[in-house]
Protein backbone atom coordinates (compact mmCIF):
# COMPACT_ATOMS: atom_id res chain seq x y z
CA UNK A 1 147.61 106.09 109.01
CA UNK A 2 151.02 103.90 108.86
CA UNK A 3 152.17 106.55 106.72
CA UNK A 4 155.30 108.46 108.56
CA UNK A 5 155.80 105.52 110.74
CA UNK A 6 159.38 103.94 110.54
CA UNK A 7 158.22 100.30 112.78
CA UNK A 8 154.99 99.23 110.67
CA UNK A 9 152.82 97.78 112.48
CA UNK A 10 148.78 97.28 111.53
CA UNK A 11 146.66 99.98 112.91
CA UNK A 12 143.71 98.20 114.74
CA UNK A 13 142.54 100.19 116.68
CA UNK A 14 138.50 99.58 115.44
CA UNK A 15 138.26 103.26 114.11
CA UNK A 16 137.13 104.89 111.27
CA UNK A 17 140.22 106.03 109.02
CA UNK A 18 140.94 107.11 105.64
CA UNK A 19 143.72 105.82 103.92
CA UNK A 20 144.90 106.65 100.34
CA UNK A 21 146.99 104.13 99.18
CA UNK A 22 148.80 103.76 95.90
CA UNK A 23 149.56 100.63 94.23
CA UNK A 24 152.21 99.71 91.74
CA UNK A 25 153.33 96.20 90.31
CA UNK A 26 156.89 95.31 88.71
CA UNK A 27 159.44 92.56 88.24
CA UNK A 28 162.06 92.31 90.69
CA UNK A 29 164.74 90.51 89.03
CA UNK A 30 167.50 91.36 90.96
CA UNK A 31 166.53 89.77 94.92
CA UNK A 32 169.25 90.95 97.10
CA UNK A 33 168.15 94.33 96.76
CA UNK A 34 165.65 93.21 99.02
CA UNK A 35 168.75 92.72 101.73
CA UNK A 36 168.10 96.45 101.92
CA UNK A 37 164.77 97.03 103.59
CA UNK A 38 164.27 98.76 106.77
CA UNK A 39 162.28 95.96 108.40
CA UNK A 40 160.62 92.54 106.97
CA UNK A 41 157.12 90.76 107.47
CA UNK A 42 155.80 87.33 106.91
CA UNK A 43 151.77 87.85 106.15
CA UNK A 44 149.31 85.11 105.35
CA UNK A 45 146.01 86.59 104.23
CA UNK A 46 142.53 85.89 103.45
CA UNK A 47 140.17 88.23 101.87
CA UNK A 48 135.82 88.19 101.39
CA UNK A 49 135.19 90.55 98.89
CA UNK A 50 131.80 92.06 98.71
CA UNK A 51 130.71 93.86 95.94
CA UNK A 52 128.11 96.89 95.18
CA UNK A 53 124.44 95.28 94.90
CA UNK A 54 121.10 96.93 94.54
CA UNK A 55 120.66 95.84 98.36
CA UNK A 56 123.96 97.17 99.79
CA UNK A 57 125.22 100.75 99.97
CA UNK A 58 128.82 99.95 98.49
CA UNK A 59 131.41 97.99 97.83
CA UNK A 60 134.01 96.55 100.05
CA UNK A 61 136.36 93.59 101.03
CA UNK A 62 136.77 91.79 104.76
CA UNK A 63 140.84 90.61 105.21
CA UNK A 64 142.19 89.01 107.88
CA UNK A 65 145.76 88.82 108.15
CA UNK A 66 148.43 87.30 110.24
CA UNK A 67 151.43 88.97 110.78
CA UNK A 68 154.82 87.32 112.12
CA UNK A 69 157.35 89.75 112.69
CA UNK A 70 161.19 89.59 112.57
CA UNK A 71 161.23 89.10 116.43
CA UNK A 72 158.68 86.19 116.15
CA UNK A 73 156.00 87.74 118.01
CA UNK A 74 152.50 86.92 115.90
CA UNK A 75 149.52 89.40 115.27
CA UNK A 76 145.77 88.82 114.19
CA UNK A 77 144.05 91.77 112.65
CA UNK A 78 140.97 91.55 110.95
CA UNK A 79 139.92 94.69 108.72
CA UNK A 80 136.85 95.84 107.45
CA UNK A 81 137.17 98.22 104.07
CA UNK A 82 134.64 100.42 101.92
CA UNK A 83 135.58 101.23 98.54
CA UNK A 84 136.07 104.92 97.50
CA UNK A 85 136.49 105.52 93.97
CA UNK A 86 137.11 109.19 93.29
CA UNK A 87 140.81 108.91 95.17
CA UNK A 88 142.23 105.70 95.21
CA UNK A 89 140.88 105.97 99.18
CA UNK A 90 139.04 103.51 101.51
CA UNK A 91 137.68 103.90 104.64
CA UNK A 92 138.96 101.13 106.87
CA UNK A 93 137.90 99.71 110.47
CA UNK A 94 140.90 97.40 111.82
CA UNK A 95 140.04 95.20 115.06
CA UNK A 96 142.60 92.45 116.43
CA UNK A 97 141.47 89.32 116.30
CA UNK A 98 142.51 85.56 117.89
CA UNK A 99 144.11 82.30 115.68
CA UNK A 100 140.52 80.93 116.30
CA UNK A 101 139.16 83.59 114.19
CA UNK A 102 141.84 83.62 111.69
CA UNK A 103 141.17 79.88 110.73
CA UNK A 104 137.21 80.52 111.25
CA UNK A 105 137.98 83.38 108.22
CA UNK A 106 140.38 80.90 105.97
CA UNK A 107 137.20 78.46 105.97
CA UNK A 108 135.06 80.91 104.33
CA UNK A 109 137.36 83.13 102.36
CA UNK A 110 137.85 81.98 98.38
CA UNK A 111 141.41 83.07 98.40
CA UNK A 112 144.15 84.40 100.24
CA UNK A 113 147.71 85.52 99.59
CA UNK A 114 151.21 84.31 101.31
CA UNK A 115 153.96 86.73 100.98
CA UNK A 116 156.71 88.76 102.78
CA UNK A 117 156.54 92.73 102.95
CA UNK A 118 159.39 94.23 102.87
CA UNK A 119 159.94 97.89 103.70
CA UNK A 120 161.74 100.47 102.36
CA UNK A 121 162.46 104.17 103.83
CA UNK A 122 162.39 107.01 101.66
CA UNK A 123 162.00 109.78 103.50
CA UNK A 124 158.82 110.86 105.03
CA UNK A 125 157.47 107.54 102.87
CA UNK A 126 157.39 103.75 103.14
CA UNK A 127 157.07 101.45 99.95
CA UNK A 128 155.98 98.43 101.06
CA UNK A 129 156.63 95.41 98.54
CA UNK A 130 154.66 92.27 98.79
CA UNK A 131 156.82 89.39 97.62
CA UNK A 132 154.46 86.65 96.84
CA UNK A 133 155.73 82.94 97.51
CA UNK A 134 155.60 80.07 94.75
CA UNK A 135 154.73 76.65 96.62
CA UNK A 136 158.31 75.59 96.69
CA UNK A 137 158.99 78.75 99.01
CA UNK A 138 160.18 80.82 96.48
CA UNK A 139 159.96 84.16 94.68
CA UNK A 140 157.64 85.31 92.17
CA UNK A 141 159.25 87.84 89.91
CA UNK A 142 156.48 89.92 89.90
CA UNK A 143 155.18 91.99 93.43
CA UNK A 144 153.22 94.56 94.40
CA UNK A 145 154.17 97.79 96.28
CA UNK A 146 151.76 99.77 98.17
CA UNK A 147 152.39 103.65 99.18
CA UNK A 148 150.26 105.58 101.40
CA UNK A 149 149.96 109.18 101.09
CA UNK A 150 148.37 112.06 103.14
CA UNK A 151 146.40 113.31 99.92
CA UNK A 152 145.69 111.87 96.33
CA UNK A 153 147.66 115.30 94.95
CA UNK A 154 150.88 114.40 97.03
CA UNK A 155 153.90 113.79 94.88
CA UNK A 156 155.23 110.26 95.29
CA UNK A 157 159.65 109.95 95.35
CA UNK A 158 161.10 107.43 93.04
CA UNK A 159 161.57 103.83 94.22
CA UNK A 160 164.07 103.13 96.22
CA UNK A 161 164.71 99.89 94.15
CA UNK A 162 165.58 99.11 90.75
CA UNK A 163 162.29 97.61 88.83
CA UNK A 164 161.11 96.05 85.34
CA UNK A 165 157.92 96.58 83.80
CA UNK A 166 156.53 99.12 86.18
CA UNK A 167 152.53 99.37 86.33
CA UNK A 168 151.79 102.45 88.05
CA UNK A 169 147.94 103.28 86.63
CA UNK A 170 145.33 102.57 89.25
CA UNK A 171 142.41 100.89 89.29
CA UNK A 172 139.99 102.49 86.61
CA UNK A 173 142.47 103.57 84.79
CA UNK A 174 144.55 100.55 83.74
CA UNK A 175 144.75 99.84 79.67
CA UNK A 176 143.29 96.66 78.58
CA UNK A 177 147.16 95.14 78.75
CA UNK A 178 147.42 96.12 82.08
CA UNK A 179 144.56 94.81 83.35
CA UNK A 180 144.58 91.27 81.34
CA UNK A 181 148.17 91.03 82.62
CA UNK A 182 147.69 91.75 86.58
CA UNK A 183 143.97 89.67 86.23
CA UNK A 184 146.51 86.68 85.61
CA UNK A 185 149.12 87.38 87.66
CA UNK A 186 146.56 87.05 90.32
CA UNK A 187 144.94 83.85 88.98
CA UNK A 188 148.17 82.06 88.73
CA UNK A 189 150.66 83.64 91.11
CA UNK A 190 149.25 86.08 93.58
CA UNK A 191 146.72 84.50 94.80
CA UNK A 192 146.20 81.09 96.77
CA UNK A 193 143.68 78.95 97.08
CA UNK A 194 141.31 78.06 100.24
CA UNK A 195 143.32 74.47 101.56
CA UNK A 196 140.49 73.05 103.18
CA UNK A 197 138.97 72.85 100.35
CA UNK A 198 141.49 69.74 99.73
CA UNK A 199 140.00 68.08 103.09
């Protein structure tokens, strides 16, 4: 798990692990708090979801992500995740992949994400906040912060950064509000779509 680790880097390894992740969305109003992370990361992302059929034995998503770190050094990782409802956990198989099969992905993915992660220290936790970009290279107000924990009963620290409108339900058990808001943040900021399908 990345959990504990103060360098994040993707696990891809191509082995079975369990990760229980946590995910909150807020406003960020106030940018230069972001001056304070531990460590930045420019990730461009593309994502096939597949969900649970009568002929399939669950549901899942494919991402492939490519990661440019603050030293410029660029990593491929594709990851393969099954859906587990009961704990906000998925079982996850990373492998590292080439550019080839990055753009091979992009071509048949319906939508991807460009952001910057940003992460923040708190003791034996990271909060990582995705920062998603406009197309002018900007900011949205609105992000997403993912914490992973050891177990679902483990008792997550405040943020380490002042927030508005914090969303902390998780999937399932979102009010209608919730889930009508972050359904269009994704439409119209979150999310990107394919470019090729402009060629």
């Amino acid at each position: 798990m990345r959990l504990f680790r103060l360098a994040l880097e993707e696990n891809s390894d191509g082995k079975f692990f369990k990760e229980i992740e946590y995910e909150y969305y807020c406003r960020i109003t106030d940018l230069s708090q972001l001056d304070n992370a531990s460590s930045k990361e420019a990730h461009e992302q593309w994502e096939i979801k597949i969900p649970k059929a009568d002929d399939n034995a669950g549901e899942g998503r494919i991402r492939v992500r490519k990661t440019t770190f603050a030293d410029g050094r660029i990593e491929y990782v594709q990851t393969t995740k099954s859906i587990l409802k009961k704990d906000n956990a998925r079982i996850e198989v990373p492998i590292l992949t080439t550019e080839d099969g990055f753009k091979q992905f992009m071509i048949l993915s319906n939508a991807g994400m460009i952001k910057d992660r940003y992460c923040f220290n708190s003791g034996d936790f990271v909060f990582e906040v995705d920062m998603f970009k406009k197309p002018d290279g900007s900011y949205c107000e609105w992000c997403k912060i993912d914490i992973e924990v050891p177990t679902a009963d483990t008792v997550i620290p405040e943020l380490p950064i002042v927030v508005e409108n914090l969303i902390t339900n998780q999937k399932y058990k979102r009010t209608p509000e919730e889930i009508e808001l972050l359904d269009k943040l994704y439409e119209t900021e979150f999310l990107t779509k394919n470019p090729y399908l402009r060629e």
